[in-house]
N, C-alpha and C. Protein backbone atom coordinates (compact mmCIF):
# COMPACT_ATOMS: atom_id res chain seq x y z
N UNK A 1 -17.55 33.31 2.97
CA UNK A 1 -17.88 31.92 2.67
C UNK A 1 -18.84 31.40 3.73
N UNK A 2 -19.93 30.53 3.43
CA UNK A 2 -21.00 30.11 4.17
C UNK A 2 -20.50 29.05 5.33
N UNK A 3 -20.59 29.33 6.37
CA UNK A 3 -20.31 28.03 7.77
C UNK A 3 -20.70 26.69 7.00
N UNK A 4 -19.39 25.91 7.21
CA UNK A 4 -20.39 24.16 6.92
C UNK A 4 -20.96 24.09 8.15
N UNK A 5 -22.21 23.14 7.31
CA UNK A 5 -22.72 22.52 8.01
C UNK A 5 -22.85 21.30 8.32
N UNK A 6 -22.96 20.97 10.14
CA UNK A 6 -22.20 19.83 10.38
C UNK A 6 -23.27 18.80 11.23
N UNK A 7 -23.13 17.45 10.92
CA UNK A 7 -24.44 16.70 11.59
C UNK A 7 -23.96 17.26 12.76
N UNK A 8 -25.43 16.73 13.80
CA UNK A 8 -25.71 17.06 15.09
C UNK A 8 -24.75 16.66 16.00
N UNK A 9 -23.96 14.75 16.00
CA UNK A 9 -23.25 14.30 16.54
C UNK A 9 -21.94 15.20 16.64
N UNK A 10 -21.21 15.72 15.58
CA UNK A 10 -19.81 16.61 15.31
C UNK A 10 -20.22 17.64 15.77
N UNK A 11 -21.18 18.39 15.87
CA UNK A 11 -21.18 20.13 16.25
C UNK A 11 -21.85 19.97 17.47
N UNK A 12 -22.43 19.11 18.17
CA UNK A 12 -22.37 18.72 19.71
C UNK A 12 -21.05 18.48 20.05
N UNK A 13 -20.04 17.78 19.55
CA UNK A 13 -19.06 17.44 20.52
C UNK A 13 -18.06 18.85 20.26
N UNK A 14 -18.13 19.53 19.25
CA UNK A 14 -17.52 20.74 19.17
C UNK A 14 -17.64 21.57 20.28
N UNK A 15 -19.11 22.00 20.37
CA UNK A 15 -19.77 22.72 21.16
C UNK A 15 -19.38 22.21 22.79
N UNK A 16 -19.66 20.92 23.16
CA UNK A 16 -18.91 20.30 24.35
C UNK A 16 -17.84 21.04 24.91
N UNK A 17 -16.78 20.73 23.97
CA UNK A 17 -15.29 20.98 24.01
C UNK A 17 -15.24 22.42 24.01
N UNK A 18 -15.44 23.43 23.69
CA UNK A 18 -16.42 25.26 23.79
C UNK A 18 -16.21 25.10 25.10
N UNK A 19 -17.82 24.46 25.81
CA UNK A 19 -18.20 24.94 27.15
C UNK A 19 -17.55 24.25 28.09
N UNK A 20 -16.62 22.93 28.19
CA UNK A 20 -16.12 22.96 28.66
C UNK A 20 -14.32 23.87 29.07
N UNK A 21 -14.19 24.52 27.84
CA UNK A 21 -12.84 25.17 27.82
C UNK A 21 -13.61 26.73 28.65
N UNK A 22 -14.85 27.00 28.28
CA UNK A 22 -15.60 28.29 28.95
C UNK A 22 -15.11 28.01 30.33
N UNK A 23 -15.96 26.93 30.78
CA UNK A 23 -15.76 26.44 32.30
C UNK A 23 -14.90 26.85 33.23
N UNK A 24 -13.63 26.14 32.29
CA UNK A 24 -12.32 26.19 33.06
C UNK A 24 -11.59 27.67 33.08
N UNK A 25 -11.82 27.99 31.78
CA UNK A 25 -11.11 29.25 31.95
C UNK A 25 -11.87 30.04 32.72
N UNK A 26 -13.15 30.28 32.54
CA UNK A 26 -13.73 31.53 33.38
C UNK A 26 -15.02 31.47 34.71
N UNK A 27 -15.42 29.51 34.55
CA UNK A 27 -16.24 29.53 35.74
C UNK A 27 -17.78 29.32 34.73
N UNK A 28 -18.72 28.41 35.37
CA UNK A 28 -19.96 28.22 35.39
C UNK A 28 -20.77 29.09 34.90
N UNK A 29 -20.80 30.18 35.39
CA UNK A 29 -21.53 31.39 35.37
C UNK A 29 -21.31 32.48 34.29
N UNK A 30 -20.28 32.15 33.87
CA UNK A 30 -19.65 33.02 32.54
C UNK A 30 -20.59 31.60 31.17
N UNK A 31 -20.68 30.80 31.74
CA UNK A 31 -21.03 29.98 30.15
C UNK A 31 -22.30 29.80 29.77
N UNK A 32 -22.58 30.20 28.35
CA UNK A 32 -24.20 30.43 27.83
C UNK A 32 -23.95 30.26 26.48
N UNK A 33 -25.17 29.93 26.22
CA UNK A 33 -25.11 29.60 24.78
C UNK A 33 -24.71 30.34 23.93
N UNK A 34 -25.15 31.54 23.93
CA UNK A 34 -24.37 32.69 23.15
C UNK A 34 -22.75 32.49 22.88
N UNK A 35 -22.36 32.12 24.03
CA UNK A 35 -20.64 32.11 24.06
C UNK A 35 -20.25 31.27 23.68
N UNK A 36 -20.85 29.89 23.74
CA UNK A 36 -20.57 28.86 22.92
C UNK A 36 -20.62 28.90 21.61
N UNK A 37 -22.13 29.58 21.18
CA UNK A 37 -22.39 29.53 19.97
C UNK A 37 -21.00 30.64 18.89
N UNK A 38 -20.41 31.45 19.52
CA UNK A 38 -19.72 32.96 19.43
C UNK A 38 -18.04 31.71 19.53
N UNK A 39 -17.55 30.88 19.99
CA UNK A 39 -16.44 30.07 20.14
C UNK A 39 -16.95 28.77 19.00
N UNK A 40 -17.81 28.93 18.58
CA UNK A 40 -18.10 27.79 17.24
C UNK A 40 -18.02 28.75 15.56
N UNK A 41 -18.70 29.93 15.98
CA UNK A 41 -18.51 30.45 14.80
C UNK A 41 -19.75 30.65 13.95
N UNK A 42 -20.81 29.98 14.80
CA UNK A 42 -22.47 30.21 14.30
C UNK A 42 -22.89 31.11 15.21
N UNK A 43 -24.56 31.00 14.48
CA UNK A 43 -25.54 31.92 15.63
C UNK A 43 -25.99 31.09 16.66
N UNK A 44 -26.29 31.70 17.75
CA UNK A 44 -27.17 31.17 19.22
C UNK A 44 -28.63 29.94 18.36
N UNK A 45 -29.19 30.39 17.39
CA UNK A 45 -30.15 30.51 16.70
C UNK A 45 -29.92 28.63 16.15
N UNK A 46 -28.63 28.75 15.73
CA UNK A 46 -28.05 27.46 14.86
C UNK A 46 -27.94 26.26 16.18
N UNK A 47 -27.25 26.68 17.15
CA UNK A 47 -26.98 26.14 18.44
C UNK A 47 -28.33 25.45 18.96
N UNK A 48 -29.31 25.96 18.58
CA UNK A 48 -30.51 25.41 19.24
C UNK A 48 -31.05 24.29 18.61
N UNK A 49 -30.09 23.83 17.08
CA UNK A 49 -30.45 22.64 16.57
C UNK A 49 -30.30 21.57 17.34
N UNK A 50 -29.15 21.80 17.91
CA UNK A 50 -28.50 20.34 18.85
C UNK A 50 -28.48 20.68 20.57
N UNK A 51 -29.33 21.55 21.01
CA UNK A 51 -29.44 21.37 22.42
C UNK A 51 -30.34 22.25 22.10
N UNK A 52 -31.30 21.45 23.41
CA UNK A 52 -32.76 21.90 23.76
C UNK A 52 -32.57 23.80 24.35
N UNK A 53 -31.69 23.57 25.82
CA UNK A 53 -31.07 24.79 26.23
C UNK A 53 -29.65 24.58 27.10
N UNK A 54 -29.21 25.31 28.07
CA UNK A 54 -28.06 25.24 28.57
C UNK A 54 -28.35 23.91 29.53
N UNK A 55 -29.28 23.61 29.79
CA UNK A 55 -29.19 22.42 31.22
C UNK A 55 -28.90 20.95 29.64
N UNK A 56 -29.55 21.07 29.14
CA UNK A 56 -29.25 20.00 28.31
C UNK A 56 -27.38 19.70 27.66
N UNK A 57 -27.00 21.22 27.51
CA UNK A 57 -25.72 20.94 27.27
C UNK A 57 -24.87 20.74 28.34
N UNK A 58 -25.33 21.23 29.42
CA UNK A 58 -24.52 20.73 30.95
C UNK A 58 -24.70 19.22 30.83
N UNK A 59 -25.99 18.88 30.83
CA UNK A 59 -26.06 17.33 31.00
C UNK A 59 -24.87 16.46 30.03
N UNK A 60 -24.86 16.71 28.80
CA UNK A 60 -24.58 16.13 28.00
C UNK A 60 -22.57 16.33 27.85
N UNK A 61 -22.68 17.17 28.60
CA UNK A 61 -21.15 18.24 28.80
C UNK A 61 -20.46 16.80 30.40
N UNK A 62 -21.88 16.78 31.28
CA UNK A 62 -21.24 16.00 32.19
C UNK A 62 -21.24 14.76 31.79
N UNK A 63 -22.03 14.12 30.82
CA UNK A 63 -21.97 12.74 30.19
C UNK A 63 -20.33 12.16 29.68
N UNK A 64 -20.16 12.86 29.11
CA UNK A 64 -18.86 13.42 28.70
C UNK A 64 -17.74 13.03 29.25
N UNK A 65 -17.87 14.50 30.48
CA UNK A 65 -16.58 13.87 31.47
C UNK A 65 -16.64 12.71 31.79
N UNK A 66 -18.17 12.08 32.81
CA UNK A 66 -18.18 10.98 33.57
C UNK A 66 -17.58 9.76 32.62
N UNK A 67 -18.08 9.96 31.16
CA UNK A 67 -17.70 8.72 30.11
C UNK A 67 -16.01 8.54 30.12
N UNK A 68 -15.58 10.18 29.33
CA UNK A 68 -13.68 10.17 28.92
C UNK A 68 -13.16 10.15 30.07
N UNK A 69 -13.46 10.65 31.19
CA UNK A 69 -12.30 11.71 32.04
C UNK A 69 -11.78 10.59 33.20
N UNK A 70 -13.05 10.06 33.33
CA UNK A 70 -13.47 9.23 35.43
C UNK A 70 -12.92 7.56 34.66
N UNK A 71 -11.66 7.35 35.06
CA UNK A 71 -11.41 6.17 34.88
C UNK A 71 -12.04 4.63 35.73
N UNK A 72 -12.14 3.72 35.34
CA UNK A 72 -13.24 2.60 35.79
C UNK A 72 -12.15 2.05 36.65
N UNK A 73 -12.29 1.22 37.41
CA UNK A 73 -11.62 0.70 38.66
C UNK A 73 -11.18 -0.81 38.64
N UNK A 74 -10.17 -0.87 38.37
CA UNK A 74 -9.64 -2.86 38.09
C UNK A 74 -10.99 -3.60 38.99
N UNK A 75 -11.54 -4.28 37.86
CA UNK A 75 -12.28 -5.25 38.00
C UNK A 75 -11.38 -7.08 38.40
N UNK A 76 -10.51 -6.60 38.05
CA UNK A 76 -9.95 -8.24 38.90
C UNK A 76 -9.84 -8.86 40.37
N UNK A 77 -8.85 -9.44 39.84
CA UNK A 77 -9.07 -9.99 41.90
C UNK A 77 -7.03 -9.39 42.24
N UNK A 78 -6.53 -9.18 41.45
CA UNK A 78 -5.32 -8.49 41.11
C UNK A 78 -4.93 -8.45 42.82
N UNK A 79 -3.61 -8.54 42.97
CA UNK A 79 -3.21 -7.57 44.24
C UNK A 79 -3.81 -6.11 44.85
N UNK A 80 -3.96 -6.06 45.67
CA UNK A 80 -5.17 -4.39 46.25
C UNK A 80 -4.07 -3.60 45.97
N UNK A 81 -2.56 -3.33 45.91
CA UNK A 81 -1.68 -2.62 45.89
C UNK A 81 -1.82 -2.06 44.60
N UNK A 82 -1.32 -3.24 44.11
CA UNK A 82 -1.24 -3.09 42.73
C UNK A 82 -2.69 -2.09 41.69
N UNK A 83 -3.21 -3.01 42.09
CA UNK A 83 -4.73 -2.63 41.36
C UNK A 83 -5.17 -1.00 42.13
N UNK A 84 -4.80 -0.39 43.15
CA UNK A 84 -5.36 0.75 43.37
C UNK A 84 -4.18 1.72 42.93
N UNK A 85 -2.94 1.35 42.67
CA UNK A 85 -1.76 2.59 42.02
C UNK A 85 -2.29 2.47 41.02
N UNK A 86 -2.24 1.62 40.36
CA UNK A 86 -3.11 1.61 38.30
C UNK A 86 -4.02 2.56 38.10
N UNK A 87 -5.20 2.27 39.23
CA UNK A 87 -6.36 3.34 39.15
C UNK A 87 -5.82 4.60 39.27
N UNK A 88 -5.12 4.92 40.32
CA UNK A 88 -4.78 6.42 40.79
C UNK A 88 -4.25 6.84 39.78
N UNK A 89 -3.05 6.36 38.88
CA UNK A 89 -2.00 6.74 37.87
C UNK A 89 -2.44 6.63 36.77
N UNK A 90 -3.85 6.14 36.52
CA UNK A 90 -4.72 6.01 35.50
C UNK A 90 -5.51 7.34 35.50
N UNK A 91 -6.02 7.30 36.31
CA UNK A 91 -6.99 8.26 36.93
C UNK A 91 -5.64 10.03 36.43
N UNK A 92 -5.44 10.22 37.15
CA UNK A 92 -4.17 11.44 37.19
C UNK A 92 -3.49 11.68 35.96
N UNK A 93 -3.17 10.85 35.30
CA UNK A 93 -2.86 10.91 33.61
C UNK A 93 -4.18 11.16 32.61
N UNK A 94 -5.30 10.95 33.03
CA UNK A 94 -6.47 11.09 32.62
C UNK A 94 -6.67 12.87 32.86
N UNK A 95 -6.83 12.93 33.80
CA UNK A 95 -6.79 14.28 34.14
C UNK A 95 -5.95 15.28 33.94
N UNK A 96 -4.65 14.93 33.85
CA UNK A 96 -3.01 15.84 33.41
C UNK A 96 -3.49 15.99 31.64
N UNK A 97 -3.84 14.89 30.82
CA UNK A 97 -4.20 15.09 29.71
C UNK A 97 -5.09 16.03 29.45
N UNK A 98 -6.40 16.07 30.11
CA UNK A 98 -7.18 16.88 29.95
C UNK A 98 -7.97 17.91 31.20
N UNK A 99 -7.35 18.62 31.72
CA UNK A 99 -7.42 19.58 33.30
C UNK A 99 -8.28 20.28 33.17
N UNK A 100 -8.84 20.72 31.93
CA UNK A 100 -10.40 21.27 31.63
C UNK A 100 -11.33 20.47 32.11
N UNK A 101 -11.19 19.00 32.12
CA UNK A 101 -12.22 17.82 32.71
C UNK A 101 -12.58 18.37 33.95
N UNK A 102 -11.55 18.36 34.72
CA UNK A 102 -11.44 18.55 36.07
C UNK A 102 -12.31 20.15 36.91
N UNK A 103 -12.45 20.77 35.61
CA UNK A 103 -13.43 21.66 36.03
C UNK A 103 -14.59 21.97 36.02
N UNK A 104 -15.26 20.19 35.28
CA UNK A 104 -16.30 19.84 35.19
C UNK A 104 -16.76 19.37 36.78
N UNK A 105 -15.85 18.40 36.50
CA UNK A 105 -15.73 17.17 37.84
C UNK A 105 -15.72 18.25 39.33
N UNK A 106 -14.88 19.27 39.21
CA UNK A 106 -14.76 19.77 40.75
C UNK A 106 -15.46 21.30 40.70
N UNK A 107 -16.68 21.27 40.21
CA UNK A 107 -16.99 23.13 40.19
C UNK A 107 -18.44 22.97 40.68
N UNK A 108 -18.52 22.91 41.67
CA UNK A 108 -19.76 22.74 42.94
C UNK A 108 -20.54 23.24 42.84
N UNK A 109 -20.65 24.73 41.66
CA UNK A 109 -21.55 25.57 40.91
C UNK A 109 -22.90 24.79 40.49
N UNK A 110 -21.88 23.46 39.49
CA UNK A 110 -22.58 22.93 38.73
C UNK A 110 -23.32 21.93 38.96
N UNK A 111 -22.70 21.35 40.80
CA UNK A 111 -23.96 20.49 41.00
C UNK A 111 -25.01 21.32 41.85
N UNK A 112 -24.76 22.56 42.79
CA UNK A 112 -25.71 23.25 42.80
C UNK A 112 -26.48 23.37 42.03
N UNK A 113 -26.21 24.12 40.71
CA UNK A 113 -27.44 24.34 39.70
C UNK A 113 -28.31 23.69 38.90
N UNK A 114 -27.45 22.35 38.88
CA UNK A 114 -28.30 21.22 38.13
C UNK A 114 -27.75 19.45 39.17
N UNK A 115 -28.89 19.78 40.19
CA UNK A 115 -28.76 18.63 40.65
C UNK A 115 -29.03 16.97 40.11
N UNK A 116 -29.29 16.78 38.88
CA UNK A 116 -29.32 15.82 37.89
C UNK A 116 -27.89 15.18 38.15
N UNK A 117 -26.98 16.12 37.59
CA UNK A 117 -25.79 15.77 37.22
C UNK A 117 -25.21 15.19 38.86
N UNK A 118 -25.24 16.32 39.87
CA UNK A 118 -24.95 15.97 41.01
C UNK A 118 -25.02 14.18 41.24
N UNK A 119 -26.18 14.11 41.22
CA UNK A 119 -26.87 12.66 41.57
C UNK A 119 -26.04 11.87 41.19
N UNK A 120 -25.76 11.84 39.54
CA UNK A 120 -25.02 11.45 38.31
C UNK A 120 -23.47 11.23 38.79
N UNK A 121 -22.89 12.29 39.22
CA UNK A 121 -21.42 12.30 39.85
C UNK A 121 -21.53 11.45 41.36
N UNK A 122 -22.29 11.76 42.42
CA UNK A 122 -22.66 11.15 43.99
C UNK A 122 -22.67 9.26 43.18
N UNK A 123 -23.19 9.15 42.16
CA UNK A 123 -23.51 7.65 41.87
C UNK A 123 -22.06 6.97 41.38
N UNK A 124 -20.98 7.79 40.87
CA UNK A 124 -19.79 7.55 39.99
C UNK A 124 -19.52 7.35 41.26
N UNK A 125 -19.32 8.25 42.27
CA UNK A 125 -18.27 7.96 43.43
C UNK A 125 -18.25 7.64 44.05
N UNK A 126 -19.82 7.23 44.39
CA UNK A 126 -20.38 5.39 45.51
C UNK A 126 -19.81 4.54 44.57
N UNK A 127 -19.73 4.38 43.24
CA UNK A 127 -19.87 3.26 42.73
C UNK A 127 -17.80 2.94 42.95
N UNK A 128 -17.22 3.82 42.90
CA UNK A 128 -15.62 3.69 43.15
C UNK A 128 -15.08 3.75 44.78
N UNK A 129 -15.48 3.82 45.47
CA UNK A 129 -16.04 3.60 46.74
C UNK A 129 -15.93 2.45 47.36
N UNK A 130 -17.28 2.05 46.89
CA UNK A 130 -17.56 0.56 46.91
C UNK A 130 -16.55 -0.34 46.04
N UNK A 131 -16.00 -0.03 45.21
CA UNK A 131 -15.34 -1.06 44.51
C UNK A 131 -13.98 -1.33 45.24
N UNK A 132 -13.31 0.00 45.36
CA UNK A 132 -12.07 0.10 46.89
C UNK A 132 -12.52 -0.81 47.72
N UNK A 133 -13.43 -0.70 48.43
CA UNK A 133 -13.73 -1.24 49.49
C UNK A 133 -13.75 -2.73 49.39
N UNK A 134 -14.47 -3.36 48.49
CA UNK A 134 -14.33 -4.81 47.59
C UNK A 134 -13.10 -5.12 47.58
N UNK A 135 -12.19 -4.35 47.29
CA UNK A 135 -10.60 -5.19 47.15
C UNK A 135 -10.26 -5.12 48.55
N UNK A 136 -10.54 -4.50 49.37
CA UNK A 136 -9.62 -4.13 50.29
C UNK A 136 -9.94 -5.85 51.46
N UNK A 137 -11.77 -5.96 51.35
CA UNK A 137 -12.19 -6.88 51.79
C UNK A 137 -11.53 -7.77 51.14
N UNK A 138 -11.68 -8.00 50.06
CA UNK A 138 -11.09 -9.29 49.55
C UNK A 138 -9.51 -9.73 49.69
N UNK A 139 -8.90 -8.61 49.83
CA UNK A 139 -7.43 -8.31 50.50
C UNK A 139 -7.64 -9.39 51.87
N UNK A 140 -8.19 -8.64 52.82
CA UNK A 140 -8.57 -9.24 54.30
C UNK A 140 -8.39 -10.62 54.16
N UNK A 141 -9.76 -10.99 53.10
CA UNK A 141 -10.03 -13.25 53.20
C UNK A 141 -9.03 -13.67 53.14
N UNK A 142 -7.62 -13.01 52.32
CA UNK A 142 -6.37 -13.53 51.67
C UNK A 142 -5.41 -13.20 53.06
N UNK A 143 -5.56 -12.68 53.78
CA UNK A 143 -4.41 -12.10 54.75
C UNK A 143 -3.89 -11.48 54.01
N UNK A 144 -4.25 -10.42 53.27
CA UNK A 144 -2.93 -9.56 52.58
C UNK A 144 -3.04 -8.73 53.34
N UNK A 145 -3.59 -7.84 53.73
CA UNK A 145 -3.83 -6.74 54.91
C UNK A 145 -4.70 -6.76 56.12
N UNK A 146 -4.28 -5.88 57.00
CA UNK A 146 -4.61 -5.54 58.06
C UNK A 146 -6.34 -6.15 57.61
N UNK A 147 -6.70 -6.74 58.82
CA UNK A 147 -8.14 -7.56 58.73
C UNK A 147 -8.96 -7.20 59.98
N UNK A 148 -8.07 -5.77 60.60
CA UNK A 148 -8.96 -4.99 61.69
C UNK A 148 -9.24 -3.20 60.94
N UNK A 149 -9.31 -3.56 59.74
CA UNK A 149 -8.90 -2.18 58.55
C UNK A 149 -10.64 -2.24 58.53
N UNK A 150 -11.32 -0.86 58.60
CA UNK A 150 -12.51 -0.55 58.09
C UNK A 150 -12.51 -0.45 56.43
N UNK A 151 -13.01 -1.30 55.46
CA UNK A 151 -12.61 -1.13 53.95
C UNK A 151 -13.59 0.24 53.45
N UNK A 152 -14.76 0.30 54.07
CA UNK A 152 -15.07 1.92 53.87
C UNK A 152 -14.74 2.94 54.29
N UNK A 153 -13.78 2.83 55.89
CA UNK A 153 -12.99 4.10 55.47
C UNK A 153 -11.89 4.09 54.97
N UNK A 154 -11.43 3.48 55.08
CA UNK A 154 -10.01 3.41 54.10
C UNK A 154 -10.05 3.62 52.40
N UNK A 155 -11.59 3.46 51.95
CA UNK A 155 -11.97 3.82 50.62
C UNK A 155 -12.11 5.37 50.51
N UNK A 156 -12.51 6.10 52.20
CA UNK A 156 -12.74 7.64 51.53
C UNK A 156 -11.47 7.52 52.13
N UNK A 157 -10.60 7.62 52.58
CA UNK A 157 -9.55 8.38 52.94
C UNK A 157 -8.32 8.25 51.31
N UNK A 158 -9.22 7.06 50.95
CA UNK A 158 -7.72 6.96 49.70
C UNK A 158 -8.43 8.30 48.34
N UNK A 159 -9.78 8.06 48.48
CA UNK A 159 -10.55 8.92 47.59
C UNK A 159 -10.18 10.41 48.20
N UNK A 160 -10.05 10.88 49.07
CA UNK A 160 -10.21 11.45 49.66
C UNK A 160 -8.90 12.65 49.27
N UNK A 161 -8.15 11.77 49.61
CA UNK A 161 -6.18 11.91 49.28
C UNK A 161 -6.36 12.17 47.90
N UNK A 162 -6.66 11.29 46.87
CA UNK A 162 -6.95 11.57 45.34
C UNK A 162 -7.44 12.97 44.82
N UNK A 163 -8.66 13.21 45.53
CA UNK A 163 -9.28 14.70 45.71
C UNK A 163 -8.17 15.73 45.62
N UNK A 164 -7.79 15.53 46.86
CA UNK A 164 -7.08 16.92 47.52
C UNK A 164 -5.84 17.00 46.26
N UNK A 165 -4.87 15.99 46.50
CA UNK A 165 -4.01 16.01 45.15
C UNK A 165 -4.46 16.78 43.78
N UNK A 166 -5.66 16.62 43.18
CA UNK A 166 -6.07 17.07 42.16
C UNK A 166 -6.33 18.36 42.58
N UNK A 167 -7.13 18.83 43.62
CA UNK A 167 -7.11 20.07 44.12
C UNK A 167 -5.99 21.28 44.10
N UNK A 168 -5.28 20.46 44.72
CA UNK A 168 -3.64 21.56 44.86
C UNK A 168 -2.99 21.55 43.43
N UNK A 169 -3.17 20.24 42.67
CA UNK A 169 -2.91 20.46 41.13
C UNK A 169 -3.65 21.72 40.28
N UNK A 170 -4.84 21.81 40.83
CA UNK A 170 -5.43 23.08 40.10
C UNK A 170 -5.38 24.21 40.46
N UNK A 171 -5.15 24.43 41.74
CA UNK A 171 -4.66 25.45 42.78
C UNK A 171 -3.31 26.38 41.82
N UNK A 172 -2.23 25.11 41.82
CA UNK A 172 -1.57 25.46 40.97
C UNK A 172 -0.92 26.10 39.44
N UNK A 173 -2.92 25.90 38.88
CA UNK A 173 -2.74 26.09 37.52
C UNK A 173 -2.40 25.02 36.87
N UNK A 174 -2.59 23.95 37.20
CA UNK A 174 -2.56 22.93 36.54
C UNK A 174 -1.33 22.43 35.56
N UNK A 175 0.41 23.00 36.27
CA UNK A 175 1.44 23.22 35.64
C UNK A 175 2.53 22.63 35.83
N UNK A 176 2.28 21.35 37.36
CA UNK A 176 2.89 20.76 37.62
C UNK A 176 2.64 19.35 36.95
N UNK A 177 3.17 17.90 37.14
CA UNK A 177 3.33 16.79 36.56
C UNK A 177 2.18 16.30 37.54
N UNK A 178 1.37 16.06 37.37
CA UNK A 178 0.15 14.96 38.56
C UNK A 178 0.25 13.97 38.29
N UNK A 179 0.70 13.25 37.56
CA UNK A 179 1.03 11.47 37.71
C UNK A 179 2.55 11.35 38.64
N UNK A 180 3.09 12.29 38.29
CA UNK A 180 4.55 11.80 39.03
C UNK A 180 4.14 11.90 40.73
N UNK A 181 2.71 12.37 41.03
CA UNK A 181 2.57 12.03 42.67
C UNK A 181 1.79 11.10 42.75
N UNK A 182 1.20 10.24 41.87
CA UNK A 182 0.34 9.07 42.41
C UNK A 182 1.36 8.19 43.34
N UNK A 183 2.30 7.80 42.68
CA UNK A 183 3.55 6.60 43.13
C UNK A 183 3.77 7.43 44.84
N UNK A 184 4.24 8.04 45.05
CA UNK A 184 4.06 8.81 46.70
C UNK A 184 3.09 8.47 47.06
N UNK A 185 2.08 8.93 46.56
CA UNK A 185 1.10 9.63 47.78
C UNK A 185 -0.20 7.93 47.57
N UNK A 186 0.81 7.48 46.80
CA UNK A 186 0.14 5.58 47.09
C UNK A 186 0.75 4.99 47.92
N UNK A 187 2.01 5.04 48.46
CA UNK A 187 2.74 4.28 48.86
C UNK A 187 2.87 4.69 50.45
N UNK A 188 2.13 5.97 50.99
CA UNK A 188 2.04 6.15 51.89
C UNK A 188 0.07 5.69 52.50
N UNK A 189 -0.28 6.02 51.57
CA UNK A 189 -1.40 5.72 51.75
C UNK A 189 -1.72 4.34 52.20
N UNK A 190 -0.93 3.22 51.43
CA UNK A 190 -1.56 1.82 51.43
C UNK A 190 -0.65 0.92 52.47
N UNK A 191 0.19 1.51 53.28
CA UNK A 191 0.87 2.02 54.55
C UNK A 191 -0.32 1.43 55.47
N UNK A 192 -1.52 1.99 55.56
CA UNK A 192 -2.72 2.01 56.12
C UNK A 192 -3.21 0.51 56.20
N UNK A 193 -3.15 -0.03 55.20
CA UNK A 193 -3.31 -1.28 54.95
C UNK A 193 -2.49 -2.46 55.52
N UNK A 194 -1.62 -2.02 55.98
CA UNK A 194 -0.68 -3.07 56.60
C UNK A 194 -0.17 -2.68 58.05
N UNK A 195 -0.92 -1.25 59.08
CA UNK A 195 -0.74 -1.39 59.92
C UNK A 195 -1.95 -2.28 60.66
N UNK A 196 -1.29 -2.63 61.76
CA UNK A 196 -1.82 -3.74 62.24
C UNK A 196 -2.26 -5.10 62.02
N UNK A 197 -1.54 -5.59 60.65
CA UNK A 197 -1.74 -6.86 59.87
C UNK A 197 -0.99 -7.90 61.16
N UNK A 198 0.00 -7.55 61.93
CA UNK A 198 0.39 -8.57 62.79
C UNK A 198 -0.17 -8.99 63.94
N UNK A 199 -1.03 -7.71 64.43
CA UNK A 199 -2.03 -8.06 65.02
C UNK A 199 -3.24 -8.68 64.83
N UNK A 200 -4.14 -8.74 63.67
CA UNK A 200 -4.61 -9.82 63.26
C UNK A 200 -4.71 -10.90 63.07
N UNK A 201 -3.46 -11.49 62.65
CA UNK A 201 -2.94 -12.71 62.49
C UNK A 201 -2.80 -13.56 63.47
């Protein structure tokens, strides 16, 4: 029986979901169009309807993650406590759902080889960064925390902690629960935030 055929939008995101499962299971360097095209069920030949070549489907592969995977950062004026466990436990359930993401997001291959994307990811994680840092200040005007607290480093060290967590989650095989450590490894973290609040005051 003849392959349907499928608009460009559906057999791109097919194909996506391919190279990113390539990724994870076997690494950067194992994934080519051929293999994608060979995990869809067409020719290499058909594949070239909807991507130019492999950097285009990387691009469009990291569009992807950065869009589903990278959760956005409470935009309110919310409590800093509050509003940075949401993110983390947002963030970590995002990723527990889908741990193939995560081998978009953390495979250093891929910003080596296509520094586009690099740029693309370096811009996601100034931009969450900076937004930490925004609450933490705005924390300060309020006296909610320590107001001798650097809010940029205290933004990489919480990013930082987030990292590594996801790290040892994949280390693992990706088989343990990763939301059930946001609530910990927040509550020690934001610890940080309230030493030396009496000295300020």
């Amino acid at each position: 029986m003849a392959t349907e055929r499928k608009n460009t939008q559906t057999r791109r995101e097919e194909a996506l979901i391919v190279a990113m499962t390539i990724i994870h299971k076997e690494g950067i360097h194992n994934l080519t169009l051929r293999r994608v095209a060979e995990g869809l069920g067409i020719s290499e030949a058909a594949l070239f309807r909807h991507f130019k070549d492999k950097e285009d489907l990387i691009d469009l592969l990291a569009s992807k993650v950065f869009d589903q995977y990278m959760v956005r950062e409470p935009e309110g004026d919310e409590n800093v406590e509050a509003g940075l466990l949401a993110m983390m436990a947002a963030q970590f359930s995002s990723f527990q759902g889908a741990p193939e993401a995560t081998s978009v997001l953390f495979q250093e291959e891929i910003f080596r080889e296509y520094p586009a994307v690099k740029e693309r990811f370096d811009k996601r994680r100034h931009q969450r960064a900076d937004r930490i840092a925004r609450m933490v200040r705005n924390a300060q005007a309020k006296r909610q925390v320590a107001r001798d607290l650097d809010p940029e480093v205290f933004a990489l060290i919480y990013m930082g902690a987030m990292r590594n967590a996801v790290m040892e989650w994949r280390s693992e095989g990706c088989a343990s629960d990763l939301l059930s450590k946001a609530a910990p490894l927040h509550s020690h973290l934001v610890r940080i935030l309230q030493e030396g609040r009496s000295r300020s005051e």
